[in-house]
C-alpha atoms as a PDB file:
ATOM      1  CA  UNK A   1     -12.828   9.885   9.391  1.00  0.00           C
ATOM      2  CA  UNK A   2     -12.043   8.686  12.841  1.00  0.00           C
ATOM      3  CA  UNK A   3      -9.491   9.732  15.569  1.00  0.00           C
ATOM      4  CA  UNK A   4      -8.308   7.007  16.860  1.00  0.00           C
ATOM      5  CA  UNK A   5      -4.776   6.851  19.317  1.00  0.00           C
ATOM      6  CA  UNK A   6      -2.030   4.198  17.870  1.00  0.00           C
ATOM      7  CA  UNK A   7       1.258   3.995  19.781  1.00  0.00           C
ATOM      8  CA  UNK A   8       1.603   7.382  20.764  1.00  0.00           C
ATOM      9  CA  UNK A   9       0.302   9.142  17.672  1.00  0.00           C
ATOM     10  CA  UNK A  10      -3.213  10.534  16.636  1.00  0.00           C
ATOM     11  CA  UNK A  11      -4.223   8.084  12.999  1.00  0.00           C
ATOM     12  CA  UNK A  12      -7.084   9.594  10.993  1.00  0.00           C
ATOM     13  CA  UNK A  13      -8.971   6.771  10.137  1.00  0.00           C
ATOM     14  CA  UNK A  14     -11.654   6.065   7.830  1.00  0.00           C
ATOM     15  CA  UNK A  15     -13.853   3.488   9.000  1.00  0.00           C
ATOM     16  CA  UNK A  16     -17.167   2.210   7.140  1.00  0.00           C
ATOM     17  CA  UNK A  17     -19.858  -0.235   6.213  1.00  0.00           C
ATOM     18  CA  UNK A  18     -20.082  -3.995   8.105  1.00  0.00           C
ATOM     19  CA  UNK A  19     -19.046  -7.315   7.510  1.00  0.00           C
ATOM     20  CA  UNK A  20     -15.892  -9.177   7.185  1.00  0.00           C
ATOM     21  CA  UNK A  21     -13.036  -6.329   7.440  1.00  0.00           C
ATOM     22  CA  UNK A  22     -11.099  -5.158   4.666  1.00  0.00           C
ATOM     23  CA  UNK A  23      -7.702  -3.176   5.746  1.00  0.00           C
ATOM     24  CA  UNK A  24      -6.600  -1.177   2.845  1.00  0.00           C
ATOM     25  CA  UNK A  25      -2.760   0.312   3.642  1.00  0.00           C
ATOM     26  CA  UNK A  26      -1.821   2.908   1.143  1.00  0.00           C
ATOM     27  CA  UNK A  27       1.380   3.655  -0.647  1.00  0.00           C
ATOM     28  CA  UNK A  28       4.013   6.396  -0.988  1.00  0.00           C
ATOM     29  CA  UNK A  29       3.412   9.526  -0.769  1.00  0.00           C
ATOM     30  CA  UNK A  30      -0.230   9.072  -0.946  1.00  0.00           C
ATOM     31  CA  UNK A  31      -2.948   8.356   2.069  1.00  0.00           C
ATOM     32  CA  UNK A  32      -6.367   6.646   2.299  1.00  0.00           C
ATOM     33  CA  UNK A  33      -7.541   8.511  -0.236  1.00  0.00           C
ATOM     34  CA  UNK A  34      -5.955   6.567  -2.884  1.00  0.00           C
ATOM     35  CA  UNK A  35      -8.238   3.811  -2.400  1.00  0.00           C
ATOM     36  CA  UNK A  36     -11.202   5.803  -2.992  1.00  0.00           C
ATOM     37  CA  UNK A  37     -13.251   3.779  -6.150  1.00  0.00           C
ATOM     38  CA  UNK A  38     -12.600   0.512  -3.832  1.00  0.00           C
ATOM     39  CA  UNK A  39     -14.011   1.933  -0.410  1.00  0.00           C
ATOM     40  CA  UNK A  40     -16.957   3.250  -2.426  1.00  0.00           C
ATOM     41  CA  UNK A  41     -16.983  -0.172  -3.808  1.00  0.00           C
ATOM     42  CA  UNK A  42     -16.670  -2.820  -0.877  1.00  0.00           C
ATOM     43  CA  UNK A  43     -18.193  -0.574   1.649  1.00  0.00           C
ATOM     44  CA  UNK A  44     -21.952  -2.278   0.789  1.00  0.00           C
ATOM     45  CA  UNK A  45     -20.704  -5.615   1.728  1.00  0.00           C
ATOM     46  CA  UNK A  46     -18.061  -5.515   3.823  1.00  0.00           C
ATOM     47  CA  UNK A  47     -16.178  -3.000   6.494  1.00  0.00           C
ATOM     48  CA  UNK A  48     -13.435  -1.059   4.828  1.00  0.00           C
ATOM     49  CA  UNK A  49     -10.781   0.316   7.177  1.00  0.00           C
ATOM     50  CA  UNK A  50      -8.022   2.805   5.531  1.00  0.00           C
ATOM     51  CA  UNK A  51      -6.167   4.643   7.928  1.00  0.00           C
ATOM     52  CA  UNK A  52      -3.466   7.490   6.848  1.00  0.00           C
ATOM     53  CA  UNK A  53      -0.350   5.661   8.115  1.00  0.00           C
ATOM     54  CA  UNK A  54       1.631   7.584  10.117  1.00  0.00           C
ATOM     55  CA  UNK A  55       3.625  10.417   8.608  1.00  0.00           C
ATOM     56  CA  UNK A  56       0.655  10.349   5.358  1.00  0.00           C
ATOM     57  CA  UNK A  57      -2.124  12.586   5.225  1.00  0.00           C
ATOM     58  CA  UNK A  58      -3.901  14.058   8.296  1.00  0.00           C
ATOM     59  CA  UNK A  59      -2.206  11.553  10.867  1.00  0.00           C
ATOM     60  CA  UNK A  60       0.743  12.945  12.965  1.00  0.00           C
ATOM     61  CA  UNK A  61       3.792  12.973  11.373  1.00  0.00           C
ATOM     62  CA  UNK A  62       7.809  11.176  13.103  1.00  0.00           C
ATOM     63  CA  UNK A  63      10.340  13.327  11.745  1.00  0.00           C
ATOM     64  CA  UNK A  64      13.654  11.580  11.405  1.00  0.00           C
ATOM     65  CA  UNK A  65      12.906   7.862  10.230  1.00  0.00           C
ATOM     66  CA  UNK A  66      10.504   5.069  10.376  1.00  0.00           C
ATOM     67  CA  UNK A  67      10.709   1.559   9.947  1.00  0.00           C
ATOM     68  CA  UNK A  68       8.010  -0.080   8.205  1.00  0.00           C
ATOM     69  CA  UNK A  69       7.863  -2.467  11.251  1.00  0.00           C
ATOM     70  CA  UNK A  70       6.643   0.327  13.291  1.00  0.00           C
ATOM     71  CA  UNK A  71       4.677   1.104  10.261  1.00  0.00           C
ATOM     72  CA  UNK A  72       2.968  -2.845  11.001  1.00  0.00           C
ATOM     73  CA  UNK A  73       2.844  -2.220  14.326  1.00  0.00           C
ATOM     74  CA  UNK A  74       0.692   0.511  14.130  1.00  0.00           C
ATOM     75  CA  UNK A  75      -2.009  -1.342  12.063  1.00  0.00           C
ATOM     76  CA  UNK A  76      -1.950  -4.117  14.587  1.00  0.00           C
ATOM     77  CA  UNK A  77      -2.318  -1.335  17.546  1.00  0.00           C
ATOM     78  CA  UNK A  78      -5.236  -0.298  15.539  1.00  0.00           C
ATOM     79  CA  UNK A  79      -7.011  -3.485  14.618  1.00  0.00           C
ATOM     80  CA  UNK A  80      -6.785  -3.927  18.685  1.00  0.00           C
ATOM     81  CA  UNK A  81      -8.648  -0.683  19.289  1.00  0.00           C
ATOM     82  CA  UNK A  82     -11.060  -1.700  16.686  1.00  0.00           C
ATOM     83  CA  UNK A  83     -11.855  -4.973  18.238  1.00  0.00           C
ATOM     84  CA  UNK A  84     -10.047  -6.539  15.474  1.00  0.00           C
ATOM     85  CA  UNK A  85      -8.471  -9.884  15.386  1.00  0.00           C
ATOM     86  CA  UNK A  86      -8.303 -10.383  12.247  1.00  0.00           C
ATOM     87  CA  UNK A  87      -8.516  -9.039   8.444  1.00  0.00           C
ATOM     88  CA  UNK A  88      -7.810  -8.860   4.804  1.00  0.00           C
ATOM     89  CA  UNK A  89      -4.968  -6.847   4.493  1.00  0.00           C
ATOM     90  CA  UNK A  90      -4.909  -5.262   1.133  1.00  0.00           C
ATOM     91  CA  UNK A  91      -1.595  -3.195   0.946  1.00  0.00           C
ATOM     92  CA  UNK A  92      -0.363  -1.349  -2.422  1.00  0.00           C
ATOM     93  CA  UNK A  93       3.999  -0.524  -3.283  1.00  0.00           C
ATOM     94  CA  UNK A  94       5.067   0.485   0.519  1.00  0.00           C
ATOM     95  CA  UNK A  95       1.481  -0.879   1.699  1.00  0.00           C
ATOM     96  CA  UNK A  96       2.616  -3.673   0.196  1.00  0.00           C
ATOM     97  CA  UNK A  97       5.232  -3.825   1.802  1.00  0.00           C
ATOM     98  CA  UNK A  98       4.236  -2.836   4.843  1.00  0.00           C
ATOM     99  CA  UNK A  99       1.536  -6.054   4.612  1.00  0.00           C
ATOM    100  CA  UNK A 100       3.606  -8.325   4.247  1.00  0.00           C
ATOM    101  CA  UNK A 101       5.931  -7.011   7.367  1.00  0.00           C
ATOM    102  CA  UNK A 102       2.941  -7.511   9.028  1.00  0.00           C
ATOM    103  CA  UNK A 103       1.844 -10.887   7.510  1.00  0.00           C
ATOM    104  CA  UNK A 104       5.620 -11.472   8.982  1.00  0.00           C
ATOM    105  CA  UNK A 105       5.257 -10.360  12.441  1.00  0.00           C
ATOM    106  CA  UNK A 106       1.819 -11.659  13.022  1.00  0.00           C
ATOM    107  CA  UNK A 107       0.609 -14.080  10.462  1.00  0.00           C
ATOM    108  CA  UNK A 108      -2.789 -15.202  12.101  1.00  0.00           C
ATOM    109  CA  UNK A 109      -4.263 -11.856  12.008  1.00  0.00           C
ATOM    110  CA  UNK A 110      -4.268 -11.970   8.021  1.00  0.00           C
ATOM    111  CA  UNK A 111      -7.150 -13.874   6.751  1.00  0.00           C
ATOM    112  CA  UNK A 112      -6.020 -13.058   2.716  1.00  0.00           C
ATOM    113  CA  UNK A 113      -3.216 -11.288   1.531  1.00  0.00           C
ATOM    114  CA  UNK A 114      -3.463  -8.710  -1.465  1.00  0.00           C
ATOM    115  CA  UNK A 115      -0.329  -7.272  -2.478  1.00  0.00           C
ATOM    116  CA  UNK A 116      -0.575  -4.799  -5.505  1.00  0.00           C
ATOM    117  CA  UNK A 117       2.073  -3.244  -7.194  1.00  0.00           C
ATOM    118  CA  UNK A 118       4.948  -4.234  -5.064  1.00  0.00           C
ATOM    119  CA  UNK A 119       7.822  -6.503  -3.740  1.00  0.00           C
ATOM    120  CA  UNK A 120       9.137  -8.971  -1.465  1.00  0.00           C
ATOM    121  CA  UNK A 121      12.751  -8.235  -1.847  1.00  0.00           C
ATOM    122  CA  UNK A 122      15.531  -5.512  -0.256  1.00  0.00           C
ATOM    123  CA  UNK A 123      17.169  -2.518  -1.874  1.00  0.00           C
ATOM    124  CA  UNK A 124      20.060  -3.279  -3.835  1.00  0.00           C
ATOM    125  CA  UNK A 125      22.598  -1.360  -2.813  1.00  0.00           C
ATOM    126  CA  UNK A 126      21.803   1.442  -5.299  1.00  0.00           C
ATOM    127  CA  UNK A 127      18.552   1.735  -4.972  1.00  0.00           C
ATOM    128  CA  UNK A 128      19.561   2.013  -0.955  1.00  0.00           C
ATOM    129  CA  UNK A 129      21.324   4.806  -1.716  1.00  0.00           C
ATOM    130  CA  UNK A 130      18.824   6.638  -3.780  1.00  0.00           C
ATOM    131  CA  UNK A 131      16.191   6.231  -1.125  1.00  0.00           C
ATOM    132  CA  UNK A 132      18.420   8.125   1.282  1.00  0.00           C
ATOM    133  CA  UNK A 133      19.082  10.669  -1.318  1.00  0.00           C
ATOM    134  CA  UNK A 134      15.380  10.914  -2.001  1.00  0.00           C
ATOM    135  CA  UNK A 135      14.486  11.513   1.596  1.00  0.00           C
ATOM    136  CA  UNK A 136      17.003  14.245   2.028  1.00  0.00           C
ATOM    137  CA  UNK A 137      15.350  15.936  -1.024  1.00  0.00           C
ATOM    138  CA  UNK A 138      12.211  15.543   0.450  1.00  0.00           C
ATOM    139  CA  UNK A 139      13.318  16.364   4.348  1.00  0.00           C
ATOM    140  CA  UNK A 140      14.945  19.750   3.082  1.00  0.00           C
ATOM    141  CA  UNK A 141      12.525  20.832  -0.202  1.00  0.00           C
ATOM    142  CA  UNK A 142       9.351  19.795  -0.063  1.00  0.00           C
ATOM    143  CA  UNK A 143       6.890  17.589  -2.447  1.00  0.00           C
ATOM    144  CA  UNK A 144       6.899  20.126  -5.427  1.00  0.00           C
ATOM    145  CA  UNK A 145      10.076  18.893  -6.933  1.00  0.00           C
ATOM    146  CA  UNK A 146       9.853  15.562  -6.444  1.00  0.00           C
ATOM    147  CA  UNK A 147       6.095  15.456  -7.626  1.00  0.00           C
ATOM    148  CA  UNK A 148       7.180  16.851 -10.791  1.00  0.00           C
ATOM    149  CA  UNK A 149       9.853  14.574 -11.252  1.00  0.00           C
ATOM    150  CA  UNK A 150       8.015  11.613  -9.864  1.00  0.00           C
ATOM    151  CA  UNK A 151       4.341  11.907 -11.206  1.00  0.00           C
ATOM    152  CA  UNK A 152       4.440  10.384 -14.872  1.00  0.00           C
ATOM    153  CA  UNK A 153       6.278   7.359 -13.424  1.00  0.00           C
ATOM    154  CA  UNK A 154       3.095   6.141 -12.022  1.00  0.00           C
ATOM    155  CA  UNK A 155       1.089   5.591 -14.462  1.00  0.00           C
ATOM    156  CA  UNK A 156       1.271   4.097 -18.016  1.00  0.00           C
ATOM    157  CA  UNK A 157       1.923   6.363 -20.479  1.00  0.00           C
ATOM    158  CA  UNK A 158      -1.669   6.334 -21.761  1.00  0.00           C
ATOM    159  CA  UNK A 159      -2.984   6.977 -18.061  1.00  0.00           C
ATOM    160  CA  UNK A 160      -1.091   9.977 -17.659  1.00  0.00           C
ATOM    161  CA  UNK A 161      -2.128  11.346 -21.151  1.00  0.00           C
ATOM    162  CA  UNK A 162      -5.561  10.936 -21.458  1.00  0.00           C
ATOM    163  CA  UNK A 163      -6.732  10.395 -17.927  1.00  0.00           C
ATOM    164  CA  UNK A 164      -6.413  14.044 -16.602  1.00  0.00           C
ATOM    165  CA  UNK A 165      -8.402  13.732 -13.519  1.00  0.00           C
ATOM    166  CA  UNK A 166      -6.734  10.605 -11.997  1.00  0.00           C
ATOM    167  CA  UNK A 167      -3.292  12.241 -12.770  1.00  0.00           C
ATOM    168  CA  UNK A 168      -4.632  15.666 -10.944  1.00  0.00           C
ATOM    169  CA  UNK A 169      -5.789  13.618  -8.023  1.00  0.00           C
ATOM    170  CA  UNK A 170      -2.839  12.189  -7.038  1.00  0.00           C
ATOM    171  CA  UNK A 171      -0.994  15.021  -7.806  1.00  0.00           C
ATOM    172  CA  UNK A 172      -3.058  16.839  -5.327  1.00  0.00           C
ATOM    173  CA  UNK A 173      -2.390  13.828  -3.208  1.00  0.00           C
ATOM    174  CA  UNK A 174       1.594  14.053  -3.448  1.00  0.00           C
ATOM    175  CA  UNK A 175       1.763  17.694  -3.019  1.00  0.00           C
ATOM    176  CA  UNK A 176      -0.762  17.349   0.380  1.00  0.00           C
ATOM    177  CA  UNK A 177       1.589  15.093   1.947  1.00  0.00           C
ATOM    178  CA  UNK A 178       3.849  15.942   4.713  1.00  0.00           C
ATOM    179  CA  UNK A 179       7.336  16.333   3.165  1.00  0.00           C
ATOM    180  CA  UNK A 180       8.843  15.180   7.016  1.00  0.00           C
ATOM    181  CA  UNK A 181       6.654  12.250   7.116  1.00  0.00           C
ATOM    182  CA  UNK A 182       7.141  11.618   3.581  1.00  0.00           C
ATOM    183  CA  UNK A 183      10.978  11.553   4.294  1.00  0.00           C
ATOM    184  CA  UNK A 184      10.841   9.409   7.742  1.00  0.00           C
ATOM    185  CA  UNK A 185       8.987   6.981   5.868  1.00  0.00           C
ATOM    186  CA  UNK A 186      10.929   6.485   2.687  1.00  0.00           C
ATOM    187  CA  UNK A 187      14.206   6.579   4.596  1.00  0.00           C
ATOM    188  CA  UNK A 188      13.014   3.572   6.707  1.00  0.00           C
ATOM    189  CA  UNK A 189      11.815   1.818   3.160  1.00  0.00           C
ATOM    190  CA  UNK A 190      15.481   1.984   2.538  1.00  0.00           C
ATOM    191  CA  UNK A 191      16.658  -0.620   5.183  1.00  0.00           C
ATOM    192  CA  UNK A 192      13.419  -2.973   4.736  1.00  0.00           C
ATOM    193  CA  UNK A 193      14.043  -6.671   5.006  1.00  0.00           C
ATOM    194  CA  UNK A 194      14.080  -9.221   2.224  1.00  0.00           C
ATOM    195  CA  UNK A 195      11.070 -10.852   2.537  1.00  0.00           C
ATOM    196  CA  UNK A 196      12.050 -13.903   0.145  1.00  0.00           C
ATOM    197  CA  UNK A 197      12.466 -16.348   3.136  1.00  0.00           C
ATOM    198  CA  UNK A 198       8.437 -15.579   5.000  1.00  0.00           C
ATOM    199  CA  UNK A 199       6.541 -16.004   1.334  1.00  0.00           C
ATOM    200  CA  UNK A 200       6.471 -19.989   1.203  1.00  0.00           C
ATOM    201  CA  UNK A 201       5.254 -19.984   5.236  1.00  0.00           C
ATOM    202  CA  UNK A 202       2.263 -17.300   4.422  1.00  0.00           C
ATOM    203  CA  UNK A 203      -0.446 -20.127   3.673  1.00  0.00           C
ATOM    204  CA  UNK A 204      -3.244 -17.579   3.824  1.00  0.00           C
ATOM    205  CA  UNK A 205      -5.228 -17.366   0.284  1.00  0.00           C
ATOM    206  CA  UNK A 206      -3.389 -14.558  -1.196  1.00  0.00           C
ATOM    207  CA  UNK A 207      -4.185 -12.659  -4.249  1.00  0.00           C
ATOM    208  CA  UNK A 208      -1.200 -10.568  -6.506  1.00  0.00           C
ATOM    209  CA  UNK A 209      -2.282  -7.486  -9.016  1.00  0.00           C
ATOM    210  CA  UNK A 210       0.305  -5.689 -11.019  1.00  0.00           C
ATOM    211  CA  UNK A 211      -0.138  -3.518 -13.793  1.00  0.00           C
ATOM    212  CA  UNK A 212       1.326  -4.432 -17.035  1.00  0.00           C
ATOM    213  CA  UNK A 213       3.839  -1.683 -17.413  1.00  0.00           C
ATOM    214  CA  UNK A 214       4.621  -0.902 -14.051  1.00  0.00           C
ATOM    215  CA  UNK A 215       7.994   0.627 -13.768  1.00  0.00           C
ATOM    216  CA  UNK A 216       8.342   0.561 -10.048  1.00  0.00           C
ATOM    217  CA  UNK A 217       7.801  -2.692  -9.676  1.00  0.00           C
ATOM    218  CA  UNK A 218       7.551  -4.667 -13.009  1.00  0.00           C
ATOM    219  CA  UNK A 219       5.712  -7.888 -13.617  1.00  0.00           C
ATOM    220  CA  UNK A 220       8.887  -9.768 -12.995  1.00  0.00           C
ATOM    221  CA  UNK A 221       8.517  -8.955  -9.119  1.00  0.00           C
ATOM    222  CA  UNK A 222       4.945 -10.179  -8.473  1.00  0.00           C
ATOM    223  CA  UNK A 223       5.584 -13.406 -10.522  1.00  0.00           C
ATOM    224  CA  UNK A 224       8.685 -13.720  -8.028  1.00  0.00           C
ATOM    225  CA  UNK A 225       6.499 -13.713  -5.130  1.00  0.00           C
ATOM    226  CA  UNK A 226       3.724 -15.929  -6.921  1.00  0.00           C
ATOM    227  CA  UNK A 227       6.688 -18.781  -7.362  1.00  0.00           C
ATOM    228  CA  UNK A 228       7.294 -18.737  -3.982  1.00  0.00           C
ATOM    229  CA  UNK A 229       3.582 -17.919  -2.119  1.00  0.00           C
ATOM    230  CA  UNK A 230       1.775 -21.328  -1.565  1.00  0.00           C
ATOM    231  CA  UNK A 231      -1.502 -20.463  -1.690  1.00  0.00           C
ATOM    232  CA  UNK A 232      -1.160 -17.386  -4.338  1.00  0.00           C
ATOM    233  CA  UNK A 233      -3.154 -16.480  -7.896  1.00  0.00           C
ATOM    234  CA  UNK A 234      -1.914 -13.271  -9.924  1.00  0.00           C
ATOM    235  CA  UNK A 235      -3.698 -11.016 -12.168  1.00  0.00           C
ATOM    236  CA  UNK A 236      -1.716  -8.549 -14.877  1.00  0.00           C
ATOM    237  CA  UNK A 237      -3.609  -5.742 -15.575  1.00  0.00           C
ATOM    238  CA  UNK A 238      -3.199  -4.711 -19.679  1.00  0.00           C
ATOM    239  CA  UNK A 239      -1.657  -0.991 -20.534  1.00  0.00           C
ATOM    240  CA  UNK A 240      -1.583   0.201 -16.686  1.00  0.00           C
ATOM    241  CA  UNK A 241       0.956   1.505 -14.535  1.00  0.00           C
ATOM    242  CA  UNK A 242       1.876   1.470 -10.756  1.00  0.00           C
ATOM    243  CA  UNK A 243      -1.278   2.414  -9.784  1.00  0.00           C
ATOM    244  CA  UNK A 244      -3.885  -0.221 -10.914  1.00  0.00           C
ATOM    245  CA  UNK A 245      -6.309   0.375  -8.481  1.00  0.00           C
ATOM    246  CA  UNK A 246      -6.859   3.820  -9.816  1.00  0.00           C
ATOM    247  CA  UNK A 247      -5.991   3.295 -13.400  1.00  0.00           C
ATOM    248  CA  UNK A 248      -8.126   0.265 -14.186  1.00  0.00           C
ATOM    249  CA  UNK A 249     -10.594   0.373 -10.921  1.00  0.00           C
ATOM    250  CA  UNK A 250     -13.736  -1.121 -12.584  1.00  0.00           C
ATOM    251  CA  UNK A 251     -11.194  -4.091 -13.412  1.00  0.00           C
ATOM    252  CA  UNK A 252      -9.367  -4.277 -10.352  1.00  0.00           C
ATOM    253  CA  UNK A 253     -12.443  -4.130  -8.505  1.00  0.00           C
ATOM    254  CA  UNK A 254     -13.897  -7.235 -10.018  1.00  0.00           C
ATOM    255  CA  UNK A 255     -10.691  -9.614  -9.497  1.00  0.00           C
ATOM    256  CA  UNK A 256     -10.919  -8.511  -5.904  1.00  0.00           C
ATOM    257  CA  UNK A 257     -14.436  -9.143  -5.811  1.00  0.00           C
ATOM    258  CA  UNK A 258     -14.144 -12.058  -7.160  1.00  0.00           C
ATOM    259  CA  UNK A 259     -11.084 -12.978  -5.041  1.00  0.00           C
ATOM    260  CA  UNK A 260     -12.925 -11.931  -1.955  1.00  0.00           C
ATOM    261  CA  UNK A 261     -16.161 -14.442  -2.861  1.00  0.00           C
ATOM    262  CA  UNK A 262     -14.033 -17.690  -3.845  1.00  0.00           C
ATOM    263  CA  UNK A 263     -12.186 -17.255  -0.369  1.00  0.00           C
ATOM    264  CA  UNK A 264     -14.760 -16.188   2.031  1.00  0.00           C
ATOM    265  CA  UNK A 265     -14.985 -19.720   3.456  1.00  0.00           C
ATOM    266  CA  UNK A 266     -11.076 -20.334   3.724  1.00  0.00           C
END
């Protein structure tokens, strides 16, 4: 892992292998770490960047709350330092997110587009208003309670009871996070924009995975932003949940593989 300075703020970075760059951005409340089977993967062939975003893991944390623009910013602060013009941003729920506010704000940076697990639109009102509860929680308790709450939501229900070891690591994960940087973070998820009206003018090759039984973010949302993408293919993954990258990694390895090697001349 790598120090590197990004807009006033110290990111732990991890930065490997060579080739064509792949920017992984993680979700909530994880950090880099989450990608783990697909850094060990890629890292032969290609240069895997994951940093912890700021407020995640060992990066320095913005009490109060952040905007997943600044959240975009930051990645393009450090693709500069990295001599970095441009990548395949692969982003998963709030990385997701966070992609495609960047894929927004600076759409020639973004040779392909994979967006995992998440969606294009706002909060509904509702769901607005849970965030800000959530962060609250979070702000004034900790990770414990909401890990416990949280956890079994996601993964399928199969995941969490026969796959001990993935459930334990992100458990770890959760419970490692900063509970202020946790908060800042999912308080500025709360007044994201709706990205509806950007997905027809992203004409990079992008790629969708979802799992099957996601409950975050069901199937319904990533065929929502396949309808509207121009240049889009999606992949369901059978019996998984929120987290297909971890779930179903020898699977969601090989679509992006093979994603990765029918675009590399685009």
């Amino acid at each position: 892992m790598q120090t590197i300075t990004v807009r006033g703020i110290q990111m732990r970075v991890l930065i490997e292998g060579a080739g064509a760059p792949l920017l992984f951005v993680h979700g909530h409340p994880f950090d880099h770490a989450m990608w783990a089977p697909q850094l060990a993967a890629f890292v032969g062939h290609y240069q895997v960047i994951a940093p912890d975003l700021r407020g995640y893991g060992k990066s320095d944390v913005q009490p109060g709350m952040v905007l997943l623009d600044e959240l975009a910013l930051d990645l393009a602060v450090l693709l500069d330092e990295l001599g970095l013009t441009q990548v395949t941003l692969i982003g998963l729920s709030m990385g997701g997110q966070i992609a495609l506010e960047f894929a927004r704000l600076f759409p020639q940076r973004v040779k392909r587009l994979v967006l995992c697990a998440t969606s294009a639109k706002a909060e509904t009102p509702a769901s607005y208003q849970k965030r800000i509860v959530v962060s609250e929680v979070l702000a004034a308790h900790g990770m414990a309670a909401y890990c416990a709450e949280a956890l079994p939501n996601f993964f399928s229900a199969q995941t969490f009871s026969t796959r001990p070891d993935i459930v334990e690591t992100v458990r770890q994960m959760i419970l490692k996070t900063p509970k202020l940087g946790a908060a800042a973070t999912n308080r500025g998820r709360a007044e994201r924009r709706d990205h509806t009206a950007i997905l027809p003018t992203l004409t990079m090759p992008s790629l969708i995975i979802v799992g099957a039984v996601d409950v975050f973010t069901p199937v319904t949302e990533s065929q929502y932003m396949l309808e509207r993408l121009p240049n889009a293919e999606m992949h369901v993954i059978a019996g998984v949940g929120h987290l297909p990258n971890l779930e179903a990694a020898t699977e969601f390895n090989a679509i992006l593989t093979r994603f990765l090697v029918e675009t590399a001349m685009n």
